[in-house]
C-alpha atoms as a PDB file:
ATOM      1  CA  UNK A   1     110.177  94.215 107.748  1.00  0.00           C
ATOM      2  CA  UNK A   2     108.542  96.235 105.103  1.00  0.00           C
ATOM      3  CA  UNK A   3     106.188  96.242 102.034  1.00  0.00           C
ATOM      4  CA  UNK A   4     107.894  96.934  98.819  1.00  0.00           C
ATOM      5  CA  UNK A   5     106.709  99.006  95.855  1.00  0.00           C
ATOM      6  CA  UNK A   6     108.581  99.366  93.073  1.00  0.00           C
ATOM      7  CA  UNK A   7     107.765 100.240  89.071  1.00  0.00           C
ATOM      8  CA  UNK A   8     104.352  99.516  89.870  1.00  0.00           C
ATOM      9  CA  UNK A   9     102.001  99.711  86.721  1.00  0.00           C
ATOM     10  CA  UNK A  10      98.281  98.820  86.560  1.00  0.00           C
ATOM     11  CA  UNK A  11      96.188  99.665  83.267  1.00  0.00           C
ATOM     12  CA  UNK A  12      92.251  99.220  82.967  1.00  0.00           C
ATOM     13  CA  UNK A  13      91.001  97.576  80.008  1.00  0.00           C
ATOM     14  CA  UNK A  14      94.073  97.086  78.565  1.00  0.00           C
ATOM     15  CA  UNK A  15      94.417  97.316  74.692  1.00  0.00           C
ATOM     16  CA  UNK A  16      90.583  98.352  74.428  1.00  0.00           C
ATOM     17  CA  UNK A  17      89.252 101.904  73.268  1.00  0.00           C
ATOM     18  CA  UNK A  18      88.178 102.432  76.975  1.00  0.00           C
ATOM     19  CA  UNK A  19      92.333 101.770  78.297  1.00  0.00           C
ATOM     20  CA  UNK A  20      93.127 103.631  81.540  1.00  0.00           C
ATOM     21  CA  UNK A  21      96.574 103.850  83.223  1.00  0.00           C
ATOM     22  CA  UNK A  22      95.510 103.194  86.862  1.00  0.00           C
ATOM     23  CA  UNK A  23      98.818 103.419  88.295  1.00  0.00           C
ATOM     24  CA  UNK A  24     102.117 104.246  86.724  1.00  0.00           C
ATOM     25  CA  UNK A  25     105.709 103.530  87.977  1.00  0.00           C
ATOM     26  CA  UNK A  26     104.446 103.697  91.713  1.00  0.00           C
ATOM     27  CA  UNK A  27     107.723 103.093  94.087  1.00  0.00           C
ATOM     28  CA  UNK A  28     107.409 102.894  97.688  1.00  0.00           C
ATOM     29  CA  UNK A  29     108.333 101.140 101.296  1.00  0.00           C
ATOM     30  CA  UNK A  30     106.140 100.996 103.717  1.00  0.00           C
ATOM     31  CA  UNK A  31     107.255  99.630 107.235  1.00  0.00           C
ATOM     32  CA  UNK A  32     105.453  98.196 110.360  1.00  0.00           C
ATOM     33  CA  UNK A  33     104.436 100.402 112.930  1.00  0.00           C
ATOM     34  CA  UNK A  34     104.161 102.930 110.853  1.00  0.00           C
ATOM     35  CA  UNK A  35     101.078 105.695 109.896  1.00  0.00           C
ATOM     36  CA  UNK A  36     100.651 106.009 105.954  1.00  0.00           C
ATOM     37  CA  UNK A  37      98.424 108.134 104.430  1.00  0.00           C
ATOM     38  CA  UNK A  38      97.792 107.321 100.368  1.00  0.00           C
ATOM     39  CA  UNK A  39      96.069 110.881  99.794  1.00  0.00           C
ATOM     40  CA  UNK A  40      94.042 111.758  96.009  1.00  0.00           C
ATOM     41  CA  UNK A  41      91.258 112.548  94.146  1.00  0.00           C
ATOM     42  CA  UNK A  42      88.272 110.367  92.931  1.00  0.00           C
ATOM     43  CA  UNK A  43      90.168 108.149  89.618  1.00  0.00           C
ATOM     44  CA  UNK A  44      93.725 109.249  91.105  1.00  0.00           C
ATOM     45  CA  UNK A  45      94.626 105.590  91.557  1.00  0.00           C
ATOM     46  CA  UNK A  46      94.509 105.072  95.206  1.00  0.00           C
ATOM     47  CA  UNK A  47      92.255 102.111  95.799  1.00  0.00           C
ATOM     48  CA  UNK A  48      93.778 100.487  93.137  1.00  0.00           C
ATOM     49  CA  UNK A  49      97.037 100.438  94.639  1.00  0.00           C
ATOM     50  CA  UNK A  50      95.321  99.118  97.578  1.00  0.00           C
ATOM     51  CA  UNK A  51      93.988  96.027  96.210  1.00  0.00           C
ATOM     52  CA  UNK A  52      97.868  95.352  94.887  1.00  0.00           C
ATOM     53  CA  UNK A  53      99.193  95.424  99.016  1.00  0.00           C
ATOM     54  CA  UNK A  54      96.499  92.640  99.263  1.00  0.00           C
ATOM     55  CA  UNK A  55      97.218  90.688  96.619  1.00  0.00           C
ATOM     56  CA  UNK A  56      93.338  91.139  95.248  1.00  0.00           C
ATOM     57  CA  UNK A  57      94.697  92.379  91.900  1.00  0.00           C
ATOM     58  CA  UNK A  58      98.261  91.842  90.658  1.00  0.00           C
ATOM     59  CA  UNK A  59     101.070  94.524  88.830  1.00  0.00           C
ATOM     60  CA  UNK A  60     100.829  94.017  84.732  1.00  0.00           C
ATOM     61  CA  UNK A  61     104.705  95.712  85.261  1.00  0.00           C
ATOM     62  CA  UNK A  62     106.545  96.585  88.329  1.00  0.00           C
ATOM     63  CA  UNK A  63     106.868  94.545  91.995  1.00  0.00           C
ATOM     64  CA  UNK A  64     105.035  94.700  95.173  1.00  0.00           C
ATOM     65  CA  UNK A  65     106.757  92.633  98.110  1.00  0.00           C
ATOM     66  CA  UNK A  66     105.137  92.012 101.397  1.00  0.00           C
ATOM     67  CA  UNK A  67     107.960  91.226 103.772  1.00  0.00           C
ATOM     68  CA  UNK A  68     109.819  89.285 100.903  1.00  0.00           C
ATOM     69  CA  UNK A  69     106.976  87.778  99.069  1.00  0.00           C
ATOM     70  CA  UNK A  70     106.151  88.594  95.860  1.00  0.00           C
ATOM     71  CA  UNK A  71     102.570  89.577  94.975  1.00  0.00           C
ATOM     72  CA  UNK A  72     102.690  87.227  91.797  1.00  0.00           C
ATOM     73  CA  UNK A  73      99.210  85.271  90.700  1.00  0.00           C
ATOM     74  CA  UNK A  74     101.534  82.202  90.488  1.00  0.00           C
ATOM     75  CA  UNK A  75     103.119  82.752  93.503  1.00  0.00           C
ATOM     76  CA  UNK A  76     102.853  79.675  96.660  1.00  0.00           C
ATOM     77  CA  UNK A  77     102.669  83.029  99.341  1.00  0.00           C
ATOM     78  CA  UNK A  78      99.317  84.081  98.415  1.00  0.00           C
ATOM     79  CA  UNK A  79      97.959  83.061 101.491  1.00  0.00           C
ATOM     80  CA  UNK A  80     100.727  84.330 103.757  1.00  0.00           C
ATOM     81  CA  UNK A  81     100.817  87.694 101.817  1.00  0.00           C
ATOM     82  CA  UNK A  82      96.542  87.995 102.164  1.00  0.00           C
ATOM     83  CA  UNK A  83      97.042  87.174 106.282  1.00  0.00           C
ATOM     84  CA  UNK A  84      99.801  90.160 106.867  1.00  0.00           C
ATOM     85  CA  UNK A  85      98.124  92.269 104.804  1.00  0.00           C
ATOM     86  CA  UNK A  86      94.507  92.793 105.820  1.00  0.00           C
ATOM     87  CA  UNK A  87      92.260  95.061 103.606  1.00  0.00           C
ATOM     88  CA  UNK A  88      89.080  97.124 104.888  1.00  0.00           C
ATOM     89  CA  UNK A  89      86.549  97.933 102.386  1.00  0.00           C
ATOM     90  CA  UNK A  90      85.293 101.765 102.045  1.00  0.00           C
ATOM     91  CA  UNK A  91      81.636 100.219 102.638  1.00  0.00           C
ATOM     92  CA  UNK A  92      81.714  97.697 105.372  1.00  0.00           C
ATOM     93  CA  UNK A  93      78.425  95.920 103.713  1.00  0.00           C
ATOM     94  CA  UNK A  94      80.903  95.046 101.363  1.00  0.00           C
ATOM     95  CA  UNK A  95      83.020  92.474 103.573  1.00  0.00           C
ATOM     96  CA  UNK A  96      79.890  91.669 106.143  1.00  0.00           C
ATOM     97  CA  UNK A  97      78.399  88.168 105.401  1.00  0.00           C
ATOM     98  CA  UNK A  98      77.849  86.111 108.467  1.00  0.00           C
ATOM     99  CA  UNK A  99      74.675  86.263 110.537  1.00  0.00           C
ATOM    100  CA  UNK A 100      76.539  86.764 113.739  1.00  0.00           C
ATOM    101  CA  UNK A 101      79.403  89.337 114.709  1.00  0.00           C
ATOM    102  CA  UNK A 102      80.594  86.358 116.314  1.00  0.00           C
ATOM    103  CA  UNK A 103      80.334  84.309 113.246  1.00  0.00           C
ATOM    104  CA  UNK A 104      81.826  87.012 111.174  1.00  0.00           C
ATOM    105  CA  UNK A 105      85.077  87.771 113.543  1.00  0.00           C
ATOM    106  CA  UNK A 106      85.780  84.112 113.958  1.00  0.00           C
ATOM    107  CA  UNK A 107      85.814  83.768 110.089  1.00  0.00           C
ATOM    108  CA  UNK A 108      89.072  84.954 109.108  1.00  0.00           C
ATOM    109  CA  UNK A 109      91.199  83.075 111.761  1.00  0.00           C
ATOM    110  CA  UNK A 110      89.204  79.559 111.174  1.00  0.00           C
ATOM    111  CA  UNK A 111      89.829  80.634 107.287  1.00  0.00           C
ATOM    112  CA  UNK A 112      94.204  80.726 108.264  1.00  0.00           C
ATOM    113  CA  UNK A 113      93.391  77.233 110.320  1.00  0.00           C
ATOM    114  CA  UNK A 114      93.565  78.412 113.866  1.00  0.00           C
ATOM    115  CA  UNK A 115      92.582  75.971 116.292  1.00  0.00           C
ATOM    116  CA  UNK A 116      89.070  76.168 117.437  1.00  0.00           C
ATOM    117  CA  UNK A 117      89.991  76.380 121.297  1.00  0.00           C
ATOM    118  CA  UNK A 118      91.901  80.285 120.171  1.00  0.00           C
ATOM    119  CA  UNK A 119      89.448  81.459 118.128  1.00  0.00           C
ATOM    120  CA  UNK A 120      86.889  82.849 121.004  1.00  0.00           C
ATOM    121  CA  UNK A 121      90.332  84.246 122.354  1.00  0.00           C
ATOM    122  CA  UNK A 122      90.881  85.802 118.784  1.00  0.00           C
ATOM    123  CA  UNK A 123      87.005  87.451 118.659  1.00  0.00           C
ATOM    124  CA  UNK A 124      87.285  88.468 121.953  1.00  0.00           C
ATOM    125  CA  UNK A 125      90.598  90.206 121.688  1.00  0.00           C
ATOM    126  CA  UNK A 126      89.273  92.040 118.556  1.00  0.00           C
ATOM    127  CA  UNK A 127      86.070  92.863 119.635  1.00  0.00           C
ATOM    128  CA  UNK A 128      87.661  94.582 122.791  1.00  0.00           C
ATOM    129  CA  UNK A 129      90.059  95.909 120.510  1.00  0.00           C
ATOM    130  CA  UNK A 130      87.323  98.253 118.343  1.00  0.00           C
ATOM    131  CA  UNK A 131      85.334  98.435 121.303  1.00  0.00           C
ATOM    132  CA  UNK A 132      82.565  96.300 121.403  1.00  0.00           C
ATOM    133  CA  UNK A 133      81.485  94.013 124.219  1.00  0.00           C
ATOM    134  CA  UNK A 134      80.168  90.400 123.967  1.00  0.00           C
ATOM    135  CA  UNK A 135      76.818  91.460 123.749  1.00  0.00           C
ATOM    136  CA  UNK A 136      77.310  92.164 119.876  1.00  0.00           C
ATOM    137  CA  UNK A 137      78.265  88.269 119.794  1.00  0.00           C
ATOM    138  CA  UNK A 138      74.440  86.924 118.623  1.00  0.00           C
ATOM    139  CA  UNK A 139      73.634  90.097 117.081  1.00  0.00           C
ATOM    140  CA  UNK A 140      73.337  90.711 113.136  1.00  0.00           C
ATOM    141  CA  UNK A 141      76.010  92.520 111.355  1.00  0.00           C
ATOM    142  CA  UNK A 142      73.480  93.615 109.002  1.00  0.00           C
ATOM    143  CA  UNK A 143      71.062  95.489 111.538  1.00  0.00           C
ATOM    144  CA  UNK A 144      74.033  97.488 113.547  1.00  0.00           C
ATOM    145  CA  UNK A 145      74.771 101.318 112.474  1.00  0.00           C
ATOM    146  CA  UNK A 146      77.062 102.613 110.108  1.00  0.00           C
ATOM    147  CA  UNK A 147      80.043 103.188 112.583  1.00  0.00           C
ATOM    148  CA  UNK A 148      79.183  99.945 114.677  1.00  0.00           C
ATOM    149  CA  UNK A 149      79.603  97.458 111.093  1.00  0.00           C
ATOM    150  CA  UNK A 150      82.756  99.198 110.546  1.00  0.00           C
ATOM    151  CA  UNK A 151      83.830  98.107 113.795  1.00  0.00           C
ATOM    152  CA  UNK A 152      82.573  95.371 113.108  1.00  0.00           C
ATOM    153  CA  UNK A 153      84.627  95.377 109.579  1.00  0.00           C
ATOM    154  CA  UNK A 154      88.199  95.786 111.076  1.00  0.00           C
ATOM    155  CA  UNK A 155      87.060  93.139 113.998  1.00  0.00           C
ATOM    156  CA  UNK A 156      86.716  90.543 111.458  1.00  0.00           C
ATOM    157  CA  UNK A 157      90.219  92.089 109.989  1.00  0.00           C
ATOM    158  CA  UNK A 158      92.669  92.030 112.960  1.00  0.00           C
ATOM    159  CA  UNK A 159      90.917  88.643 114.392  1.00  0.00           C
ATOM    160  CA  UNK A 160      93.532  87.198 111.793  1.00  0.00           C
ATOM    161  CA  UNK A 161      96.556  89.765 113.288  1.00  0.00           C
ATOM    162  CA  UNK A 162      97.946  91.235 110.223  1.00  0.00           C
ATOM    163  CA  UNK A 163     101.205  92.874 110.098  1.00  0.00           C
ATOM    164  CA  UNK A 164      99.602  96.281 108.322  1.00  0.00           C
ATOM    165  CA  UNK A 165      95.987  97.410 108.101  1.00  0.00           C
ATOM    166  CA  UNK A 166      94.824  99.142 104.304  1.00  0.00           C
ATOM    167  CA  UNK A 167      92.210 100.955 105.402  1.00  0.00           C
ATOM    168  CA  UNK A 168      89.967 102.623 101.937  1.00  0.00           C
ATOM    169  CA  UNK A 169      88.036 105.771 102.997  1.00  0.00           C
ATOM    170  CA  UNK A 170      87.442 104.604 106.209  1.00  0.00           C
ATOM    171  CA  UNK A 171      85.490 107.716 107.719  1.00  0.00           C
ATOM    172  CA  UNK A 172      83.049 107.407 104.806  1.00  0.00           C
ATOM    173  CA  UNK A 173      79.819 108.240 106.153  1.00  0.00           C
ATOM    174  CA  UNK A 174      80.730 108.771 109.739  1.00  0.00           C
ATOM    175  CA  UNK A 175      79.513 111.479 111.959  1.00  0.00           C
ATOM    176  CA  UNK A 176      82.339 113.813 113.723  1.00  0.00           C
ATOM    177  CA  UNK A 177      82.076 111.405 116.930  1.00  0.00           C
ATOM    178  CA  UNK A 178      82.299 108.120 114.765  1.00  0.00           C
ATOM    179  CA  UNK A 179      85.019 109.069 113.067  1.00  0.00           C
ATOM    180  CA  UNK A 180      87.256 110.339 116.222  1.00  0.00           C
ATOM    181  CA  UNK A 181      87.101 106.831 117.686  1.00  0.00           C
ATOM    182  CA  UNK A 182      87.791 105.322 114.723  1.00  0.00           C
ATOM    183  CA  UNK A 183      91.229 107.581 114.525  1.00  0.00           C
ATOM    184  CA  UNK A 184      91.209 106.706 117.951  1.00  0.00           C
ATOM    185  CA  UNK A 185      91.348 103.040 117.494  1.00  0.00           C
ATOM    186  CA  UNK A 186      93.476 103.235 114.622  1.00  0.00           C
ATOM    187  CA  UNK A 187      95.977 104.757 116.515  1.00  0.00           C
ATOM    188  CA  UNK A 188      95.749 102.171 119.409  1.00  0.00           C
ATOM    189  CA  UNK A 189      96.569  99.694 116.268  1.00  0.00           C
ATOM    190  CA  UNK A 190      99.470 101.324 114.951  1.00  0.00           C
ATOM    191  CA  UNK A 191     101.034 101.660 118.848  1.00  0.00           C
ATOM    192  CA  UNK A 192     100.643  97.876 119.110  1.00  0.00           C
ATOM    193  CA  UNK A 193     102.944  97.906 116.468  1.00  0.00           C
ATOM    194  CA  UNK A 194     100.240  97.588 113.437  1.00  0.00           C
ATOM    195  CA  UNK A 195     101.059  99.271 110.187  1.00  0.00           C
ATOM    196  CA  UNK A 196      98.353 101.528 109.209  1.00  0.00           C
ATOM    197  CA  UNK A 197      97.504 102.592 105.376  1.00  0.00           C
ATOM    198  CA  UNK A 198      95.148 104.768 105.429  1.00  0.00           C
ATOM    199  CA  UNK A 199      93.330 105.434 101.239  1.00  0.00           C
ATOM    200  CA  UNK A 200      91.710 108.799 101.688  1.00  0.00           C
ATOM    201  CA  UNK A 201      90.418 111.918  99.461  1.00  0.00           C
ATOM    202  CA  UNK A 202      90.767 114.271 102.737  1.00  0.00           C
ATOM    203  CA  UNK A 203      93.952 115.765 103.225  1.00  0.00           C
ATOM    204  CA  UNK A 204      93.046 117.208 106.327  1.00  0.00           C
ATOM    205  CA  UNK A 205      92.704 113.686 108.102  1.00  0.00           C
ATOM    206  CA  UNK A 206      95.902 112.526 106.388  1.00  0.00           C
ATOM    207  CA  UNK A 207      97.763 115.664 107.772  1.00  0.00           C
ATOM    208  CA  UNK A 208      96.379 115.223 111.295  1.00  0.00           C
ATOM    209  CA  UNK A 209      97.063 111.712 111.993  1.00  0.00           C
ATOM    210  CA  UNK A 210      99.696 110.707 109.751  1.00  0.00           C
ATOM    211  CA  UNK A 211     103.557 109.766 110.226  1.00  0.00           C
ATOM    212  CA  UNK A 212     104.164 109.847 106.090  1.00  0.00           C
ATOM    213  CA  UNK A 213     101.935 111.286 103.614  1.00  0.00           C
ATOM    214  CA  UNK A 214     101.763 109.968  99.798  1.00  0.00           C
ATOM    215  CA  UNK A 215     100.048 112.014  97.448  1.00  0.00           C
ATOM    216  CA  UNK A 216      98.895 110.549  94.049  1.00  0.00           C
ATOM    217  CA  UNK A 217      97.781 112.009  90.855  1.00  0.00           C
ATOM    218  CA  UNK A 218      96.723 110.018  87.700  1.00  0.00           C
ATOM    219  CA  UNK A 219      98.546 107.410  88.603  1.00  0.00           C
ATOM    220  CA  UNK A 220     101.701 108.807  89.163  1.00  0.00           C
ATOM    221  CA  UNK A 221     103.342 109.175  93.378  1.00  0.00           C
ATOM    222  CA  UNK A 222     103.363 112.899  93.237  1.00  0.00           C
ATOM    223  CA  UNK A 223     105.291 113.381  96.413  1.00  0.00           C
ATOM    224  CA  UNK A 224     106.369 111.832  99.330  1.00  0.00           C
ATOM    225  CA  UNK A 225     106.806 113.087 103.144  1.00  0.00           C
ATOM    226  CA  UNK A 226     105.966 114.352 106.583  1.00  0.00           C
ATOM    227  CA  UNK A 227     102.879 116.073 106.814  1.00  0.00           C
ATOM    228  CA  UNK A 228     104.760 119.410 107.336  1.00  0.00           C
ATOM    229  CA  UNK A 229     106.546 118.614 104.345  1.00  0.00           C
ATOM    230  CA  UNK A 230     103.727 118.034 102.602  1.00  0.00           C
ATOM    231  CA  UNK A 231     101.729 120.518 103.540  1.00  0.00           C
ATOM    232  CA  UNK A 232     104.207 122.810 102.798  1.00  0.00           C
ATOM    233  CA  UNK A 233     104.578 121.678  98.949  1.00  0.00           C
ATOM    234  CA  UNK A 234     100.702 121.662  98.821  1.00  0.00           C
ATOM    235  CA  UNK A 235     100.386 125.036  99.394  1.00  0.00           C
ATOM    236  CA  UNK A 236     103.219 126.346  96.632  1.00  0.00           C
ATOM    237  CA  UNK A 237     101.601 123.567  94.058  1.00  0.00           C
ATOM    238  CA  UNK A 238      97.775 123.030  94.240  1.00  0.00           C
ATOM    239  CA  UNK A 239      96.566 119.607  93.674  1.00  0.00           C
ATOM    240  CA  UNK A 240      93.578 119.209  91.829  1.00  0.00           C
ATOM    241  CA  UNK A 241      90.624 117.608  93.640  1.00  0.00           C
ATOM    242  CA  UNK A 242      92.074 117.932  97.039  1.00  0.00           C
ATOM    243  CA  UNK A 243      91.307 120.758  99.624  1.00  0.00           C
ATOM    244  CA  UNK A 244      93.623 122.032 101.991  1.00  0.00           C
ATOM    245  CA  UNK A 245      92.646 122.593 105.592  1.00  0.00           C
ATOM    246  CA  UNK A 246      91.407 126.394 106.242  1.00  0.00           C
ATOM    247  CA  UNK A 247      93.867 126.130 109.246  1.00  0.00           C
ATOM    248  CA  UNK A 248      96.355 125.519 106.870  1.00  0.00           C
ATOM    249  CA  UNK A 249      95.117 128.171 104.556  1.00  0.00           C
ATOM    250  CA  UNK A 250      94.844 131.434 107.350  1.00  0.00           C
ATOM    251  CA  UNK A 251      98.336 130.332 108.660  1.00  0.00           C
ATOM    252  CA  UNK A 252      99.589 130.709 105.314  1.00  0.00           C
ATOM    253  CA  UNK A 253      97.890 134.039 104.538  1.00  0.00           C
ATOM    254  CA  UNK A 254      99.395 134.966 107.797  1.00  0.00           C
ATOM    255  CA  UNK A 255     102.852 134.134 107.230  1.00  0.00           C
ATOM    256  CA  UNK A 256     102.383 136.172 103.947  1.00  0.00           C
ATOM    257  CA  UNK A 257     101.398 139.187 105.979  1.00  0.00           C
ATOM    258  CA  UNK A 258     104.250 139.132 108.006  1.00  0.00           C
ATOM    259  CA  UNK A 259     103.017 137.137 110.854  1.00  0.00           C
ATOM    260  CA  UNK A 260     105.843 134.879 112.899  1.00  0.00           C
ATOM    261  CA  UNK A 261     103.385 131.825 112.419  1.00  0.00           C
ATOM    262  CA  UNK A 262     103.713 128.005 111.760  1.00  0.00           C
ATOM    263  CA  UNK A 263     102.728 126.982 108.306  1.00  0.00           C
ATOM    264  CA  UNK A 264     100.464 123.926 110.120  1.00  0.00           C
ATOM    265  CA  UNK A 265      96.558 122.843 110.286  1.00  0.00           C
ATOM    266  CA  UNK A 266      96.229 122.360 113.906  1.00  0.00           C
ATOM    267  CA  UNK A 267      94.266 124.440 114.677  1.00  0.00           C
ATOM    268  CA  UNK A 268      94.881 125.030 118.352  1.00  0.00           C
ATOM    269  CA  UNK A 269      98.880 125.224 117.603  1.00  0.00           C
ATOM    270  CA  UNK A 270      97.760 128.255 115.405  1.00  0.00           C
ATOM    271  CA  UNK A 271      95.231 129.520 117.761  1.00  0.00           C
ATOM    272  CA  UNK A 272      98.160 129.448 120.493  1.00  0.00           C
ATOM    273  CA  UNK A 273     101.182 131.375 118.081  1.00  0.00           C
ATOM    274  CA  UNK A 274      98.043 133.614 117.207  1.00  0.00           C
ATOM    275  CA  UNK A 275      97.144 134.832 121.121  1.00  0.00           C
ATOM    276  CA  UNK A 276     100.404 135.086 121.839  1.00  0.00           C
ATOM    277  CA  UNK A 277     101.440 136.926 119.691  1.00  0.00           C
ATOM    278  CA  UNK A 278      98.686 139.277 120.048  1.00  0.00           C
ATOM    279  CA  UNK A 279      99.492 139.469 123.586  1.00  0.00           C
ATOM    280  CA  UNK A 280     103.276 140.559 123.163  1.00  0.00           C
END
């Protein structure tokens, strides 16, 4: 099963002096179990192309499918489509509502009428899941730090067991610790057999935890690939607004000098080719 992109077209303020082409002729799958990372700069289009897996805005021209449902205002799937597709906000204060982390997990599945006697099952399993313990239960959402409410954030997502997880900037404002276990969680997601969609400005975390890479540009799907693919192509064609890794950039200068290197931005596989090579 698979979401389905295809001719997607979104413009801002249609028809009006102030009209901006969002998106334009966007085509894409994007299967289960499966790492995507929709890479860009600041207007590129990327969040807006979010909102359209979740059915929170809808294509002017084009499709999106969601396992054979059509993301269509008049459409009866709505519902179904909005339950396999959750959607985590770049700001978690965004989502957050509820008094209670308890209160605020157990929203989404009472929301999709589960019955009452699964839904402390349902918390519990997605608490656990981001890592927090049952003594977050009576606490307020409100008064937690930045990296606990975005726990918090994708708790109150999965509770409801989506098929794919759309993720917008999710490392916004963490600290180098926070944002390893949230990679670190996401990961455990996507081996449960999760889809992951991961909206990001930093190439660098798209290239290190990423099974397909999509990078956007006004609008348009630029290119499409591996992250050795598409690192490669990013450093023949610059992208404006995005910043490739150093890593990436001293194995390249490397390779221009000469040097039997990988074109990569892990930085300990290039700190291994490097000593040995010295060595021989």
């Amino acid at each position: 099963m698979s979401i389905l992109v295809k001719d997607l077209v979104y413009i801002y303020h249609q028809g009006t002096p102030l009209e901006t082409i969002a998106l334009d002729g966007i085509e894409l799958e994007i299967q289960t179990s499966r790492w995507l990372s929709i890479v860009g700069h600041t207007g590129s289009g990327k969040s807006t192309f979010a909102q359209h897996l979740n059915a929170l805005i809808f294509p002017q021209k084009g499709e999106v499918e969601v396992e054979g449902m059509k993301v269509d205002p008049e459409s009866k799937d709505l519902r179904k489509i909005r339950q396999k597709v959750g959607l985590v906000f770049q700001y978690p204060e965004q989502q957050l509502f509820a008094e209670t982390v308890y209160e605020e997990v157990a929203f989404a599945p009472r929301n999709w009428g589960i019955k009452e006697d699964e839904i402390h099952e349902r918390v519990e399993e997605a608490l656990r899941a981001v890592g927090l313990n049952p003594s977050y239960y009576k606490r307020n959402p409100f008064h937690l730090s930045g990296g606990e409410k975005r726990r918090v954030a994708i708790a109150s997502v999965i509770s409801a067991r989506p098929s794919y997880l759309v993720l917008d900037e999710p490392t916004a404002g963490l600290d180098a610790s926070g944002r390893k276990d949230l990679l670190g969680l996401l990961a455990d997601l996507r081996e449960r057999g999760m889809g992951i969609i991961l909206i990001t400005h930093d190439l660098e975390l798209a290239l290190s935890c990423s099974e397909q890479i999509i990078i956007i540009e006004k609008g348009h799907k630029l290119c499409c690939g591996t992250p050795d693919e598409i690192l490669v192509r990013l450093l023949r064609d610059h992208v404006h607004g995005l910043l490739l890794p150093e890593t990436a950039l001293l194995a390249s200068k490397l390779v221009s000098e000469g040097w039997d290197v990988p074109l990569t931005s892990d930085e300990l596989l290039l700190a291994r080719f490097i000593t040995e090579k010295v060595k021989s």
